[in-house]
Protein backbone atom coordinates (compact mmCIF):
# COMPACT_ATOMS: atom_id res chain seq x y z
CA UNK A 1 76.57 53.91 -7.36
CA UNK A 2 73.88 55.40 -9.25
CA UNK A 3 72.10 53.75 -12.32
CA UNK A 4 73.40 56.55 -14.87
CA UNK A 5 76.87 55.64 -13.68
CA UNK A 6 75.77 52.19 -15.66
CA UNK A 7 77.37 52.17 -19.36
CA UNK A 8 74.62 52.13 -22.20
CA UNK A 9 75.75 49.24 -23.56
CA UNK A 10 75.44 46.86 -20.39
CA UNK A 11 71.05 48.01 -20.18
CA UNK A 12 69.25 45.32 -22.26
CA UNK A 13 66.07 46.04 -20.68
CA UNK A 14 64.97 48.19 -17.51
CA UNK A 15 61.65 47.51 -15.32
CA UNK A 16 60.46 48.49 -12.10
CA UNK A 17 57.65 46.87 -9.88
CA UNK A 18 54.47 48.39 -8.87
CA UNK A 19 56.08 49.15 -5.50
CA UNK A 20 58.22 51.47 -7.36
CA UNK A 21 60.96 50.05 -5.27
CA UNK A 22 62.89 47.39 -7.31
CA UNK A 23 64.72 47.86 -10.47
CA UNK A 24 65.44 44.38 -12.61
CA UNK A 25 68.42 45.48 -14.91
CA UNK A 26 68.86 42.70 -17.49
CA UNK A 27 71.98 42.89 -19.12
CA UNK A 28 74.39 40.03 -21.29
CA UNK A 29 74.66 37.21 -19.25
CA UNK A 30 73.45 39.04 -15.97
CA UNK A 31 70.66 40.63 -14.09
CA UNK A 32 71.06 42.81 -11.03
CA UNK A 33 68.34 43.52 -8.23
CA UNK A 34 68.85 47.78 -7.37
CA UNK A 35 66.86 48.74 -3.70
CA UNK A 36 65.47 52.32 -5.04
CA UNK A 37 64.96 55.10 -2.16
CA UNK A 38 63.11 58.30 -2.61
CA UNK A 39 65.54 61.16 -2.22
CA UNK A 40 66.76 62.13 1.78
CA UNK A 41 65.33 58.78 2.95
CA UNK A 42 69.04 56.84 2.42
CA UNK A 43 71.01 58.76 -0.12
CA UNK A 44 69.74 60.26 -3.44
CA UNK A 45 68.23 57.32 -5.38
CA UNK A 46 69.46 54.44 -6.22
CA UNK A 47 71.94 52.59 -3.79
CA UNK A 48 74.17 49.36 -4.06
CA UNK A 49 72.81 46.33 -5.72
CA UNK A 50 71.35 43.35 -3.41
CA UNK A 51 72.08 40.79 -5.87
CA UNK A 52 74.23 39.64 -8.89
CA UNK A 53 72.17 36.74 -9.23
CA UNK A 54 69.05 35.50 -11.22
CA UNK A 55 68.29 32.91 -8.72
CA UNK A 56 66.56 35.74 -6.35
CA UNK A 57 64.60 36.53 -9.69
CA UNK A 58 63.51 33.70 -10.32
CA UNK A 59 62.15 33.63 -6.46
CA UNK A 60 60.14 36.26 -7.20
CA UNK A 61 58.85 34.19 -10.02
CA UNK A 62 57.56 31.29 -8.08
CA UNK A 63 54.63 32.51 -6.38
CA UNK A 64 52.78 33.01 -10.05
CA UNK A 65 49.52 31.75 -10.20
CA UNK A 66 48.57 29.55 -12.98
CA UNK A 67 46.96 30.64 -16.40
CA UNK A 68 44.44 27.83 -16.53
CA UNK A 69 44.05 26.31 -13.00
CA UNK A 70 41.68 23.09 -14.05
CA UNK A 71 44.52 22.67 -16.41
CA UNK A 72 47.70 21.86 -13.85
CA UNK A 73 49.55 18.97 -15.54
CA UNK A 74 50.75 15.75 -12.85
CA UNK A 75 51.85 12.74 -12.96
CA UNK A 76 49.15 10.10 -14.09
CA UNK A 77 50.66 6.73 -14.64
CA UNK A 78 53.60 5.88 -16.34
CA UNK A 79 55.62 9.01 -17.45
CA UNK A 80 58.90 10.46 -18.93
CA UNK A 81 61.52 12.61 -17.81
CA UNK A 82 63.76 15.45 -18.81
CA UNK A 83 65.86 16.82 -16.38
CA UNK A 84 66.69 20.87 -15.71
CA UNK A 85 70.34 19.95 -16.38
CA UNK A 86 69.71 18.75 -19.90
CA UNK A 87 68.92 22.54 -21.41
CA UNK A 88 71.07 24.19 -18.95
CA UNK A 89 74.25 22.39 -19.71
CA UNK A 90 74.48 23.03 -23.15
CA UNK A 91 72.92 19.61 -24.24
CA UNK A 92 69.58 21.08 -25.70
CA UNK A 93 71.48 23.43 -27.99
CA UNK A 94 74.18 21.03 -29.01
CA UNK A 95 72.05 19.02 -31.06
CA UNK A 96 70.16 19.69 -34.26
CA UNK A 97 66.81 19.22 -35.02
CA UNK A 98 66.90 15.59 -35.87
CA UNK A 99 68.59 14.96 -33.35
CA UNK A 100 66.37 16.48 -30.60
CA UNK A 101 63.67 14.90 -32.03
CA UNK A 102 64.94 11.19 -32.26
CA UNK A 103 66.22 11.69 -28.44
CA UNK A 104 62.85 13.17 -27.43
CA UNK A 105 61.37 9.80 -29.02
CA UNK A 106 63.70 7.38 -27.43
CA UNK A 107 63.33 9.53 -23.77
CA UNK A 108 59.01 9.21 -24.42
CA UNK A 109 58.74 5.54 -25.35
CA UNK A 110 61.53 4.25 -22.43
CA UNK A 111 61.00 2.66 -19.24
CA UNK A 112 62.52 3.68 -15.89
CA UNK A 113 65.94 2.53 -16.76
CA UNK A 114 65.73 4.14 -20.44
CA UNK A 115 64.94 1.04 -21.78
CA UNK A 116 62.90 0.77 -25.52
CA UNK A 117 62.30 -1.33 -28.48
CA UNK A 118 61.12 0.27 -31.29
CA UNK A 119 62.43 -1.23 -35.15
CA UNK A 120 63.51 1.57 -37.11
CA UNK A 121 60.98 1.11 -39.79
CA UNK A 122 58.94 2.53 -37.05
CA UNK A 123 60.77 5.59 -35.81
CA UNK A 124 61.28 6.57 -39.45
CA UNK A 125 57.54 6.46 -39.87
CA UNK A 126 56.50 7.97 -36.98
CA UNK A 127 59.79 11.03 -37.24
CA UNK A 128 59.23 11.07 -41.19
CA UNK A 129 62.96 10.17 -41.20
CA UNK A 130 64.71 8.86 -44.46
CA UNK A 131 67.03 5.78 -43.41
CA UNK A 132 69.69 7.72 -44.16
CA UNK A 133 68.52 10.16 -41.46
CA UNK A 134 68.03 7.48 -38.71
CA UNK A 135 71.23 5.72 -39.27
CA UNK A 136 73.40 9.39 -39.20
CA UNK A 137 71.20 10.72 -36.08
CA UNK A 138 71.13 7.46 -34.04
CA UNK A 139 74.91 7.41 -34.55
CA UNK A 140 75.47 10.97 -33.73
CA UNK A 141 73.49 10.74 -30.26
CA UNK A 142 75.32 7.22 -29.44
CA UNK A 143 78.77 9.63 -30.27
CA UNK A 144 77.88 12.09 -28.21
CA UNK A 145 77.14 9.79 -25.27
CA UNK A 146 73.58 10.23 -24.78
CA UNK A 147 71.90 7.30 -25.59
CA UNK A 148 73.17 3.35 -26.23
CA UNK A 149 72.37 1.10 -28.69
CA UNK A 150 73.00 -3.10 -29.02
CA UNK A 151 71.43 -4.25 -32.47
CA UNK A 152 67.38 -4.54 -30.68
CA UNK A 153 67.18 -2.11 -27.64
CA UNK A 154 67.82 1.83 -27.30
CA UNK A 155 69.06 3.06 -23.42
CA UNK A 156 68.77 6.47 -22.94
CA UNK A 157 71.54 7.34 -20.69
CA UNK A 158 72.19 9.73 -17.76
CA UNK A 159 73.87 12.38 -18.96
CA UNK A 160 77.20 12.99 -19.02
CA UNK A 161 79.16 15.30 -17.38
CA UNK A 162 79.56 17.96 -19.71
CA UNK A 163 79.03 18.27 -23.43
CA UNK A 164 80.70 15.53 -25.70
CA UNK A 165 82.05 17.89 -28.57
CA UNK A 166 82.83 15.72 -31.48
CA UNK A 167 86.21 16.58 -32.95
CA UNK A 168 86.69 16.03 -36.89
CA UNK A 169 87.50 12.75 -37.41
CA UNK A 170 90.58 12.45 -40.50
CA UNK A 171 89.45 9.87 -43.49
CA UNK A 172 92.09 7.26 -43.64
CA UNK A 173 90.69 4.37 -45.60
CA UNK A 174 88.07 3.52 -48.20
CA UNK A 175 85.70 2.71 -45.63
CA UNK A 176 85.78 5.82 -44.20
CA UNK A 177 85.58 7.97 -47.68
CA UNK A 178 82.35 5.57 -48.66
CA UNK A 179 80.89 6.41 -45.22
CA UNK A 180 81.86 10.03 -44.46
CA UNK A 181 82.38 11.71 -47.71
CA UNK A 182 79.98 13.25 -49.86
CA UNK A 183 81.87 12.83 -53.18
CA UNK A 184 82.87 8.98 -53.09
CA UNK A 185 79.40 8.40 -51.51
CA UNK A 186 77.60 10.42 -54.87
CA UNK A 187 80.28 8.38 -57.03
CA UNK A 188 78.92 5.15 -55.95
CA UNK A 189 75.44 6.24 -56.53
CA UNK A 190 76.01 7.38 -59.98
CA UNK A 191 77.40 3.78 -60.46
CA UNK A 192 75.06 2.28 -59.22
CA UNK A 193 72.02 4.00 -61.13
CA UNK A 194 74.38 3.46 -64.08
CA UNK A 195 74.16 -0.52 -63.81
CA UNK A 196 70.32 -0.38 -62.97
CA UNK A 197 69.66 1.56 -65.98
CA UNK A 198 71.67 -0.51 -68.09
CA UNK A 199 69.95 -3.90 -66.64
């Protein structure tokens, strides 16, 4: 197979390395390694692919040699975690921005079993979140599984096994319409900076 039997539309981006004998086709979702041969040595060009994978990529990636070498990070003391799994399982980009950065928080401040205690006076400061914000995001993270929550202590928790999608939940009650939607929850705002004017 030759790389102009490749359709168009598959080529995101084509590079070859100063051997002149590797071709790194990135394409949607994929990247394929091509052994190039000069003509009469094994064929005409380019032969069979030797890999479907990006893990033999990223092998070649390894051996890189740092950009600021006095500047290698460690471990130093106490320390927090994030692990690979956490962008590559679809976690990172199921949460917003507030979100991300209240579970950030929580995963900095915790001890080795997740463990912190900080009031949320104090994460509002320090995130410039509203209370509003705070209550909404800490309830969206403990929804989605990620972290726990009793009244005093926050436990970031190991992560689930896949993504916790977080199917529309029907309003059945007062409670729920004061809580969840907008329009009873700007009605009883309007009331109440109706009485405080009056008073």
């Amino acid at each position: 197979m030759h790389l102009q039997h490749l359709p168009p539309s598959m080529i995101g981006y084509l590079k070859t390395t100063g051997l002149s004998s590797l071709v790194v086709i990135f394409a949607v979702e994929k990247v394929w390694l091509w052994r190039i041969f000069p003509d009469g040595v094994m064929g005409d060009g380019i032969q069979q692919p030797i890999s479907g994978h990006s893990d033999i990529l990223e092998a070649h990636m390894i051996n890189r040699k740092p950009l600021v070498c006095d500047r290698i990070r460690k471990i130093d003391g106490s320390f927090a975690w994030i692990g690979h799994r956490f962008l590559r399982g679809g976690f990172f980009a199921s949460l917003s921005q507030n979100e991300l950065l209240l579970y950030f928080f929580l995963v900095l401040v915790a001890d080795r079993q997740g463990l912190s205690y900080y009031h949320y006076d104090k994460i509002c400061s320090l995130l410039c979140f509203t209370l509003d914000d705070y209550i909404v995001v800490r309830n969206q993270l403990i929804d989605k599984e990620l972290i726990a929550f009793d009244g005093n202590f926050f436990q970031v928790l190991s992560l689930p096994r896949m993504v916790v999608n977080q199917s529309s939940k029907l309003l059945k009650n007062q409670d729920d319409m004061e809580t969840f939607d907008l329009a009873t929850i700007k009605q009883i705002m309007r009331k109440r900076l109706g009485r405080a004017h009056e008073s």
